[in-house]
N, C-alpha and C. Protein backbone atom coordinates (compact mmCIF):
# COMPACT_ATOMS: atom_id res chain seq x y z
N UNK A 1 142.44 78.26 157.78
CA UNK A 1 142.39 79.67 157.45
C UNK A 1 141.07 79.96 156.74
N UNK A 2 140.40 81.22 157.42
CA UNK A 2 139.35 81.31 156.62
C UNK A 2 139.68 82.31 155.04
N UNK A 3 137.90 81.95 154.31
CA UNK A 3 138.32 83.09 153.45
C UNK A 3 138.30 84.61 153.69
N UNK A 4 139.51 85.32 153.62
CA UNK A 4 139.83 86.65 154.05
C UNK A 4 139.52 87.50 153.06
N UNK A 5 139.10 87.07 151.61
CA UNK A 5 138.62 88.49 150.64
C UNK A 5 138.45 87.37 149.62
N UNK A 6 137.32 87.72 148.91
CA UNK A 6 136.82 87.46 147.27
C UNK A 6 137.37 88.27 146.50
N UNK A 7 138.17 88.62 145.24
CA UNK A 7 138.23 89.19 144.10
C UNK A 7 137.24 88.81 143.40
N UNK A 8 136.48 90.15 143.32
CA UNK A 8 135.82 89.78 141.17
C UNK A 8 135.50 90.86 140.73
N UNK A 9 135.91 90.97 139.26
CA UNK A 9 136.09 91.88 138.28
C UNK A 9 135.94 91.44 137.09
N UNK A 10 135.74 92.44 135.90
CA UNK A 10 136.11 91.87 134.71
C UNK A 10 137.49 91.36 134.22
N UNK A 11 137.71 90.53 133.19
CA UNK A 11 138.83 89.76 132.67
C UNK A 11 140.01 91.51 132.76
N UNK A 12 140.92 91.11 133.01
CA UNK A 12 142.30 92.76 132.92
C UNK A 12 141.90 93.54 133.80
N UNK A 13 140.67 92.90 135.38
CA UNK A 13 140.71 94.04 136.17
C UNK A 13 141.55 94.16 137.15
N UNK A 14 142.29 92.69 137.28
CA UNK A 14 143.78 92.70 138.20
C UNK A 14 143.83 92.28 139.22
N UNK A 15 142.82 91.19 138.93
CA UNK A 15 142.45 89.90 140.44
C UNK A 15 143.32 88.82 140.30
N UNK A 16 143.97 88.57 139.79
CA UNK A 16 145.57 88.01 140.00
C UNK A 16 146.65 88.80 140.02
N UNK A 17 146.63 90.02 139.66
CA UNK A 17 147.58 90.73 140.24
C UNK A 17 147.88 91.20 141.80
N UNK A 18 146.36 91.68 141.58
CA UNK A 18 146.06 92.03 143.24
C UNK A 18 146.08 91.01 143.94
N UNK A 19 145.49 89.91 144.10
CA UNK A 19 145.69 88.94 144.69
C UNK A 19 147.10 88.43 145.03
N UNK A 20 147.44 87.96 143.93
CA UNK A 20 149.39 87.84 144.34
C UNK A 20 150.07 88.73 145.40
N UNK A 21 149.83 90.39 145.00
CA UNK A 21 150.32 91.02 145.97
C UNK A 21 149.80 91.26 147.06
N UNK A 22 148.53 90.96 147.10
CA UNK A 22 147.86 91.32 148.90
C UNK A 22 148.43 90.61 149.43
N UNK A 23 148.05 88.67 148.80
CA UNK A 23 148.76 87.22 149.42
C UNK A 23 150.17 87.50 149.82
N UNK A 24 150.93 88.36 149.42
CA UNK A 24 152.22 88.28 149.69
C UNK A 24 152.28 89.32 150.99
N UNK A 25 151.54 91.02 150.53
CA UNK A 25 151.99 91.42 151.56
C UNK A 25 151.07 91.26 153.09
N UNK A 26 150.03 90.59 153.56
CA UNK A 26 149.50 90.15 154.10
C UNK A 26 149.79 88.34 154.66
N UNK A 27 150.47 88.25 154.02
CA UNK A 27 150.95 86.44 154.46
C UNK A 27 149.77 85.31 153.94
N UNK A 28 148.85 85.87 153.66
CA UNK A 28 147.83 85.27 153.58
C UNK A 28 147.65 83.97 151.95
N UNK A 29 147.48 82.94 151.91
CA UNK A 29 147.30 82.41 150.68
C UNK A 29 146.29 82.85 150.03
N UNK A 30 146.65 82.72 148.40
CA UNK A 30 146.00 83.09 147.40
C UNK A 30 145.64 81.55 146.57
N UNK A 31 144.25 81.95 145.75
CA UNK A 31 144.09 80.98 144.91
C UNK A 31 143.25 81.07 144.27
N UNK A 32 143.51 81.05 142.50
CA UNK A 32 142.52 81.50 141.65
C UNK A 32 141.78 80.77 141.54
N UNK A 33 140.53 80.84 140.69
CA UNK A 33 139.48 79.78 140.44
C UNK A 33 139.83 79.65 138.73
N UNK A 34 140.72 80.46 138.35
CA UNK A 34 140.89 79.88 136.66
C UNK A 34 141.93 78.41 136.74
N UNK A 35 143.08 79.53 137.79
CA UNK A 35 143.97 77.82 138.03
C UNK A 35 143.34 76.54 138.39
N UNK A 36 142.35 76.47 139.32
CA UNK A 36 141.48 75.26 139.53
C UNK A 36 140.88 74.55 138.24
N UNK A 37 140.37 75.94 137.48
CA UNK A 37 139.62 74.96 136.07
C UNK A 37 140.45 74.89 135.25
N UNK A 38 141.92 75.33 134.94
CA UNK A 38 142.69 75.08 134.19
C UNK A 38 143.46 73.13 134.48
N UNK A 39 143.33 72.93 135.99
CA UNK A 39 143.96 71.88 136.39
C UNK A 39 142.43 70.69 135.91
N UNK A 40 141.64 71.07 136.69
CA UNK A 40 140.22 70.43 135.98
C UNK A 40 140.27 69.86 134.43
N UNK A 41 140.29 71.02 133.80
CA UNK A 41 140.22 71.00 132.37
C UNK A 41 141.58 69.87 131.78
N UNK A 42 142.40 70.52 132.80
CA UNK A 42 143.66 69.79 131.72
C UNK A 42 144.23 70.33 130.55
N UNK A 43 144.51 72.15 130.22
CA UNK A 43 144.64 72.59 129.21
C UNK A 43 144.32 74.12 129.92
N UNK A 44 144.80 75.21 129.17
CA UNK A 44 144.60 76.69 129.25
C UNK A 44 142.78 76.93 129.55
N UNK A 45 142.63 77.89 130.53
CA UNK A 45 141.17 78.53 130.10
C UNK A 45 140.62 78.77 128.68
N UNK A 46 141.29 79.57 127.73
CA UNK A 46 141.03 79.77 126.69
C UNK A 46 141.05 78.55 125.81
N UNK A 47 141.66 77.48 126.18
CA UNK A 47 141.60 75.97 125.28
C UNK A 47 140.59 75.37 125.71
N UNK A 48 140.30 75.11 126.78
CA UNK A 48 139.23 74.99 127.43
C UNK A 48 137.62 75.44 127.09
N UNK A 49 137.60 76.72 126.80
CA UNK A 49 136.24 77.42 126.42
C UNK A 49 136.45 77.29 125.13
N UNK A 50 137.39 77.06 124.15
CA UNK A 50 137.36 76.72 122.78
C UNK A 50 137.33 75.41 122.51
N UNK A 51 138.06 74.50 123.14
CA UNK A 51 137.88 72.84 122.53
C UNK A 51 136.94 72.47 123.57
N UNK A 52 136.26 72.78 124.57
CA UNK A 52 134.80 71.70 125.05
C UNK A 52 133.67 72.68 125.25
N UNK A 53 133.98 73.83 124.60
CA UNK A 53 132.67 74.52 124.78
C UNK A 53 132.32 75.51 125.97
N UNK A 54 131.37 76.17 125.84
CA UNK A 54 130.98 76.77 127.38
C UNK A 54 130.43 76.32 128.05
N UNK A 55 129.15 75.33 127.48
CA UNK A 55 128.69 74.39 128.73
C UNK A 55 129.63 73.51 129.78
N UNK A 56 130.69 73.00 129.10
CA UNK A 56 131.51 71.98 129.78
C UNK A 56 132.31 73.29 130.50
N UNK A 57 132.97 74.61 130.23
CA UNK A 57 133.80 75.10 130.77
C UNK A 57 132.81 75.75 132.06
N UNK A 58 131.56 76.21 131.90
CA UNK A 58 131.09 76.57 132.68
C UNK A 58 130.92 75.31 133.95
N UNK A 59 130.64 74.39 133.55
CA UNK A 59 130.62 73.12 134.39
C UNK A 59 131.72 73.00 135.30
N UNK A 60 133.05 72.83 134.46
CA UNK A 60 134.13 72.96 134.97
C UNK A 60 134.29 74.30 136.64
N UNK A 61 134.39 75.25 135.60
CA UNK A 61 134.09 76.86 137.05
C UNK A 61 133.50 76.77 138.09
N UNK A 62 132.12 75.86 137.96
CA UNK A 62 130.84 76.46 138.87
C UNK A 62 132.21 75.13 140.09
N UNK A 63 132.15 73.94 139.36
CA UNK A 63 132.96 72.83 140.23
C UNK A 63 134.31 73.19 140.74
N UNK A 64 135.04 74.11 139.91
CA UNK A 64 136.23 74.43 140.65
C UNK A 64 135.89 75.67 142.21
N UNK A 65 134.76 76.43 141.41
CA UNK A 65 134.57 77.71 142.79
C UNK A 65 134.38 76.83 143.96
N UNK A 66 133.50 75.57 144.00
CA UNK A 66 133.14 75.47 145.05
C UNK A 66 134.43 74.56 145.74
N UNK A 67 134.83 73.93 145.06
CA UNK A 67 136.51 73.70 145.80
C UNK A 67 137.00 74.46 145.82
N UNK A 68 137.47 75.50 145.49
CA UNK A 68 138.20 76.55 146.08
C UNK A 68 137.59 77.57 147.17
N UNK A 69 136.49 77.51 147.32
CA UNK A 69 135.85 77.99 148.65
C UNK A 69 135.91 76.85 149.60
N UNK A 70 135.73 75.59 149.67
CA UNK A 70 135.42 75.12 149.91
C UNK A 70 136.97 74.28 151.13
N UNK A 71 137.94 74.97 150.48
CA UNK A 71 139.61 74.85 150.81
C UNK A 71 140.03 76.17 151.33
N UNK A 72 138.84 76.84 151.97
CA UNK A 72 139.54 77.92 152.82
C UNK A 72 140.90 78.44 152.54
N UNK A 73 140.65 79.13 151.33
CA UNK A 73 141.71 80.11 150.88
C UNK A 73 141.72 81.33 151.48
N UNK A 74 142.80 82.05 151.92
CA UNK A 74 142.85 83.51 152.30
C UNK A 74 142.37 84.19 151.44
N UNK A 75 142.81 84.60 150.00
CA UNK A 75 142.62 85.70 149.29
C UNK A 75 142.14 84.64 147.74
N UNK A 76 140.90 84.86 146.80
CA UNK A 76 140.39 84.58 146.47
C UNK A 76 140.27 84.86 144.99
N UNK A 77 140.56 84.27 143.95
CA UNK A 77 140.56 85.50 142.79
C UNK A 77 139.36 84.62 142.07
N UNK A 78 138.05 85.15 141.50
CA UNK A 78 136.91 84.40 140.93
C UNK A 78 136.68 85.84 139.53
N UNK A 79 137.09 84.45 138.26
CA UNK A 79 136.65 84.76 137.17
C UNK A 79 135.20 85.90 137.11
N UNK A 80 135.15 86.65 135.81
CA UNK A 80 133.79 87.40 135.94
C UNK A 80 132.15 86.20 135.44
N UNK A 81 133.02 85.51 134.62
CA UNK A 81 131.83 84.29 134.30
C UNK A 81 131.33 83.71 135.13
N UNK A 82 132.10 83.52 136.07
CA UNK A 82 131.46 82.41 137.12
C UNK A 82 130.18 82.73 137.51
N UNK A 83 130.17 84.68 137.95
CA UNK A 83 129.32 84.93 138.00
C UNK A 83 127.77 85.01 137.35
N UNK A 84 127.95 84.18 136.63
CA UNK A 84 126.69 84.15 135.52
C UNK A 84 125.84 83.44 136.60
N UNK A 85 126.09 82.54 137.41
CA UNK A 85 125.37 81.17 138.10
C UNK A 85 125.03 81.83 139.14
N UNK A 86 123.92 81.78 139.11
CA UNK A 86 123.17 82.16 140.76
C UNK A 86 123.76 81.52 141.94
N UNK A 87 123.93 80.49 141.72
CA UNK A 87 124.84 79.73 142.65
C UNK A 87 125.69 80.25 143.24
N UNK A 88 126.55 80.41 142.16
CA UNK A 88 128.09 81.18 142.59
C UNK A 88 127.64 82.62 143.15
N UNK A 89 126.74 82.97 142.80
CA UNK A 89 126.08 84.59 143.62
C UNK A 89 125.82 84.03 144.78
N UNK A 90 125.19 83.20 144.92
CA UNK A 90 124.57 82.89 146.43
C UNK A 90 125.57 82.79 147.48
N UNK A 91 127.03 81.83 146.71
CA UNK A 91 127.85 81.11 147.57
C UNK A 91 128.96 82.32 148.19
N UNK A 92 129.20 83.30 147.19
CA UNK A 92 129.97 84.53 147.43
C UNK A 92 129.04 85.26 148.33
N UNK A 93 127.46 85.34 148.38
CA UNK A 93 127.08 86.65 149.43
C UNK A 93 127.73 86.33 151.11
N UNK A 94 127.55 85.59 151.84
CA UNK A 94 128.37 85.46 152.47
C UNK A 94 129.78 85.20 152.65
N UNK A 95 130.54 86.12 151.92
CA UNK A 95 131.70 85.90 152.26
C UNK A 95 132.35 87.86 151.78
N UNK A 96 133.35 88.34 152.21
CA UNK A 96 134.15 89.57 152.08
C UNK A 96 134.17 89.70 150.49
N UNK A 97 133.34 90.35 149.68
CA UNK A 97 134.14 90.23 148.29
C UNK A 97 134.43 91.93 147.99
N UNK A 98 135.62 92.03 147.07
CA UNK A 98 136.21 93.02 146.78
C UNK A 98 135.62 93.61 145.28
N UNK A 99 135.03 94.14 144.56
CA UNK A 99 134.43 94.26 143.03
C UNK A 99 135.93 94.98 142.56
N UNK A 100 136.75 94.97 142.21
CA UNK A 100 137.62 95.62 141.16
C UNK A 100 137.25 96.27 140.12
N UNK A 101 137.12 97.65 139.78
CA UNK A 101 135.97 98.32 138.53
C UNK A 101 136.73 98.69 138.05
N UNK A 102 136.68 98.47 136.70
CA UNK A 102 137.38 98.98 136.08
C UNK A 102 137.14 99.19 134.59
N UNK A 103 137.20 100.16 133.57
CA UNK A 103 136.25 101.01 132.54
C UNK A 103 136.55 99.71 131.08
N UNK A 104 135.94 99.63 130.33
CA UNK A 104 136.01 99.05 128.90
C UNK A 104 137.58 99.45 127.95
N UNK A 105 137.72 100.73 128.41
CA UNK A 105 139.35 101.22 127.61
C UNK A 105 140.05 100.59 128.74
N UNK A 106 140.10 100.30 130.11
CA UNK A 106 141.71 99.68 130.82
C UNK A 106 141.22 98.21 130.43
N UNK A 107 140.16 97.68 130.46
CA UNK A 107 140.20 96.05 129.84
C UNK A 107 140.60 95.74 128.40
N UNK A 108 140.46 96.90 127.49
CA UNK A 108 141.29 96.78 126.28
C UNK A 108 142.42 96.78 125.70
N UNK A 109 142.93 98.05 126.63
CA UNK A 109 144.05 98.14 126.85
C UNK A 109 145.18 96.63 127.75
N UNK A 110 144.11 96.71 128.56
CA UNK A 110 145.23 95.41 129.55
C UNK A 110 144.86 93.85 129.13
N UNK A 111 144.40 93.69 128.45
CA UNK A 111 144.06 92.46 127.04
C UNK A 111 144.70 92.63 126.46
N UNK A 112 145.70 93.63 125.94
CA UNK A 112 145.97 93.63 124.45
C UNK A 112 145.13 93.60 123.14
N UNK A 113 144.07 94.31 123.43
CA UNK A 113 143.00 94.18 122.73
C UNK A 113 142.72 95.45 121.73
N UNK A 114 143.85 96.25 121.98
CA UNK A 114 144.24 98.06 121.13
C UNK A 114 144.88 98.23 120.13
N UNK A 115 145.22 96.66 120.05
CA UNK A 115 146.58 97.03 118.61
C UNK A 115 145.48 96.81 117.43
N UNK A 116 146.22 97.56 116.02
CA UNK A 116 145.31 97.76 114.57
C UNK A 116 144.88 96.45 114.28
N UNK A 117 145.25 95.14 114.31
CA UNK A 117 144.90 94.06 114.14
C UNK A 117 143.82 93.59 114.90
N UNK A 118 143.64 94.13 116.31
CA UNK A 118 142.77 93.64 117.14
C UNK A 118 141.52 94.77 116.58
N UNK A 119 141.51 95.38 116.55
CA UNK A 119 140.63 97.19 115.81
C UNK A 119 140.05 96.01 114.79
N UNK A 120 140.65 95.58 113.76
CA UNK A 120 140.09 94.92 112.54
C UNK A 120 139.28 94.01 112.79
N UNK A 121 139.36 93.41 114.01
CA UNK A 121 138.45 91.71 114.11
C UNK A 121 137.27 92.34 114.43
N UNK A 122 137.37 93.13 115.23
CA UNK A 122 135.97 93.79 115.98
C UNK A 122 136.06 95.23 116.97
N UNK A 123 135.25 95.39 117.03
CA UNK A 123 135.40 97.09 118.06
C UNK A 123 135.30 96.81 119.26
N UNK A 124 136.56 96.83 119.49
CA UNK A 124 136.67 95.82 120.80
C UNK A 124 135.98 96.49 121.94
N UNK A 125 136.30 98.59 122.49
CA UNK A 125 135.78 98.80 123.27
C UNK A 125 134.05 98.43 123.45
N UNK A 126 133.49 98.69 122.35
CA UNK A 126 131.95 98.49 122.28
C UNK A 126 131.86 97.30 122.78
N UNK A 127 132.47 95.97 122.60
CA UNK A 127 132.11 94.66 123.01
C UNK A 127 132.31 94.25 124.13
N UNK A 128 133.45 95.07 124.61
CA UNK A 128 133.90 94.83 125.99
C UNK A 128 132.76 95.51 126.74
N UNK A 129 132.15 97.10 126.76
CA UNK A 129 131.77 97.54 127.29
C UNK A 129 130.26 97.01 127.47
N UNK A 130 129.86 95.94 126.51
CA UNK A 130 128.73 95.66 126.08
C UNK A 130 128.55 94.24 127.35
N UNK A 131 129.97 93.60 127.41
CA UNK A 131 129.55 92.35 128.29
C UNK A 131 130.13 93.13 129.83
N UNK A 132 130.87 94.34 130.07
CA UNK A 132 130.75 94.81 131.49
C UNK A 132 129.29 95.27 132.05
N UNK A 133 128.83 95.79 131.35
CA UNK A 133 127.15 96.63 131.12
C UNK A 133 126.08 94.84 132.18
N UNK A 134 126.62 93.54 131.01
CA UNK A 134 126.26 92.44 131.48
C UNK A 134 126.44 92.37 132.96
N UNK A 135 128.06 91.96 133.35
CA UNK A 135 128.16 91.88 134.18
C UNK A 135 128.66 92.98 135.52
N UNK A 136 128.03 93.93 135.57
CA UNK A 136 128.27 94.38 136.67
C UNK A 136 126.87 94.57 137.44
N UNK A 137 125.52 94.07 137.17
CA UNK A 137 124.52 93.76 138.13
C UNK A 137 125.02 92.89 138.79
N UNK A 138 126.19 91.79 138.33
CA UNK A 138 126.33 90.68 139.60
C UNK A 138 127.36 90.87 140.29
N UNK A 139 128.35 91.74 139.64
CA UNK A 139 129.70 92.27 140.97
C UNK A 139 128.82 93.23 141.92
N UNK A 140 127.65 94.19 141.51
CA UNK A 140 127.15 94.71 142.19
C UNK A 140 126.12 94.09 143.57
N UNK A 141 125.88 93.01 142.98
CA UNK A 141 124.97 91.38 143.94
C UNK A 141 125.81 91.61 144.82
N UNK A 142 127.21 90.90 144.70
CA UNK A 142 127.84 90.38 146.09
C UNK A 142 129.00 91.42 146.03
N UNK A 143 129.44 92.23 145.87
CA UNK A 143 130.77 92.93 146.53
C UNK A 143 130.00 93.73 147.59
N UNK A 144 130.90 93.52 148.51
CA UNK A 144 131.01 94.15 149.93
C UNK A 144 131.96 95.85 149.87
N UNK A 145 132.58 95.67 148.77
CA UNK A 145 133.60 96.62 148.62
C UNK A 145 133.98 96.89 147.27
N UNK A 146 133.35 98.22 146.57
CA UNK A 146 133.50 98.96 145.19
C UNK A 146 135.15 99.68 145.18
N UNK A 147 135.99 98.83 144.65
CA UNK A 147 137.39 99.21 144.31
C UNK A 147 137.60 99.73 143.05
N UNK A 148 138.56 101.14 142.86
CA UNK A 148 138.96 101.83 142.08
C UNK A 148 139.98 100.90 141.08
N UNK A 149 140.00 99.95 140.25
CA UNK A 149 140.95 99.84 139.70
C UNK A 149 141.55 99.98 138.54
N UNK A 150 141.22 101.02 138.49
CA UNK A 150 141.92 102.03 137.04
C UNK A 150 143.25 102.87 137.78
N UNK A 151 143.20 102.79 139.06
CA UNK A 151 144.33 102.99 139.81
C UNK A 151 145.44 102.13 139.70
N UNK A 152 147.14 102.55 139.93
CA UNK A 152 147.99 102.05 139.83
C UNK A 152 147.50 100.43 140.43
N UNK A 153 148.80 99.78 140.21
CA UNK A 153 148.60 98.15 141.12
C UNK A 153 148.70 98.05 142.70
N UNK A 154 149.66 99.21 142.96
CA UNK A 154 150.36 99.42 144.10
C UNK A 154 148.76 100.04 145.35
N UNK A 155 148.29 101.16 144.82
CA UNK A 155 147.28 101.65 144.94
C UNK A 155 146.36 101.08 145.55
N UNK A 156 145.87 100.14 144.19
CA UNK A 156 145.12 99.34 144.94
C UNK A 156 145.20 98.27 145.76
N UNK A 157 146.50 97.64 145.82
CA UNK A 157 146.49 96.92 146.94
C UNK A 157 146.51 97.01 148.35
N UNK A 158 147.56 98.75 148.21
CA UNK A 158 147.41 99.10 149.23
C UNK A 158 145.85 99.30 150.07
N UNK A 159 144.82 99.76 149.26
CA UNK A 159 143.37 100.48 150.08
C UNK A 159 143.22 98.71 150.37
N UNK A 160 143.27 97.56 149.62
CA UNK A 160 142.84 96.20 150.03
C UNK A 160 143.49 95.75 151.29
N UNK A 161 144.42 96.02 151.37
CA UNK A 161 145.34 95.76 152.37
C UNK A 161 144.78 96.57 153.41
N UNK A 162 144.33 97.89 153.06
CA UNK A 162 143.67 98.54 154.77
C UNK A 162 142.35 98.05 155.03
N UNK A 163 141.51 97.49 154.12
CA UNK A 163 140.37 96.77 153.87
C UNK A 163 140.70 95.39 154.92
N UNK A 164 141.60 94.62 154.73
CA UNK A 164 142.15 93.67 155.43
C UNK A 164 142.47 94.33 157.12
N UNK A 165 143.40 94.97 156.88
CA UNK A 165 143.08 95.33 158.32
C UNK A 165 142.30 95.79 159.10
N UNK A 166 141.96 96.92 158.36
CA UNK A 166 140.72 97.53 159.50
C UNK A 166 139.25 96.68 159.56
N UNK A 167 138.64 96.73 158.37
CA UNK A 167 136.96 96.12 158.23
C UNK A 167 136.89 94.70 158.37
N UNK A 168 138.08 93.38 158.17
CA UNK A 168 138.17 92.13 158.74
C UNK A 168 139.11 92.07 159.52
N UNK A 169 139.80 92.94 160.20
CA UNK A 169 140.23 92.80 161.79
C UNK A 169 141.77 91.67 161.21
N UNK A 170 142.35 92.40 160.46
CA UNK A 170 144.02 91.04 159.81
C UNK A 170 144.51 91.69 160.65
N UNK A 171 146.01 91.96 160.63
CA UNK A 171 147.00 92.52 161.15
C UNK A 171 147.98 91.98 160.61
């Protein structure tokens, strides 16, 4: 099976959500690239980027993307970090990718990142909005397809799902 769609978005833009449900209503397999570096790692993403660092976790990512491309997955879900690596830009331009956009308040909100305790550590929208600002020159690199996803879940799977059919020919 080839790969039938890339997800990438920022962290809460709903590339495992969406993914799960396209994979399901399309038949098609799904497979994240966090689950790969979580199995890699041996421990959570977030344990991972806290007990070995970002060099080693980035190490970890760049090695899991390319096995998971590399295992012809249908539907694709790739972290927003990964994208830091030219590499991983290069290896995604040829292939269907989907950008999931979505604003600094729905990544705060869908983090859990709104409650008064989270307000106290830091201003979260400013920080969030500060590393989307980062990364959306590189969802802008390789997506083939600028998705609304401040839209319901349903929503958007559905326009992915006509994306699947009509512009890569699924059924």
């Amino acid at each position: 099976m080839a790969i039938a769609l890339v997800l990438v978005g920022a962290p809460g833009s709903g590339k495992t959500a969406v993914g799960l449900q396209l994979a399901t209503l399309s038949g098609l397999a799904f497979s994240d690239v966090d689950d790969a570096i979580e199995r890699a790692a041996g421990m959570s993403t977030a344990e991972a980027l806290i007990t070995a660092g970002e060099a080693q976790f980035r190490h970890w990512e760049a090695q899991s993307l390319r096995t998971v491309l590399s295992q012809d997955h249908g539907i694709v879900a790739v972290g927003a970090g990964a994208l830091k690596d030219p590499a991983a830009r290069a290896a995604l331009a040829c292939l269907p990718v989907a950008w999931l956009r979505v604003g600094a308040s729905t990544v705060v909100k869908r983090k859990g990142m709104d409650g008064p305790r989270s307000a106290a550590l830091l201003p979260p929208r400013a920080a969030v909005a500060d590393q989307l600002q980062q990364y959306e020159p590189w969802f802008s690199e390789v997506a083939t397809w600028d998705v609304d996803a401040e839209a319901p879940l349903q929503d958007v799977v559905a326009r992915l799902a006509d994306v699947l059919r009509s512009d890569l020919g699924q059924e």
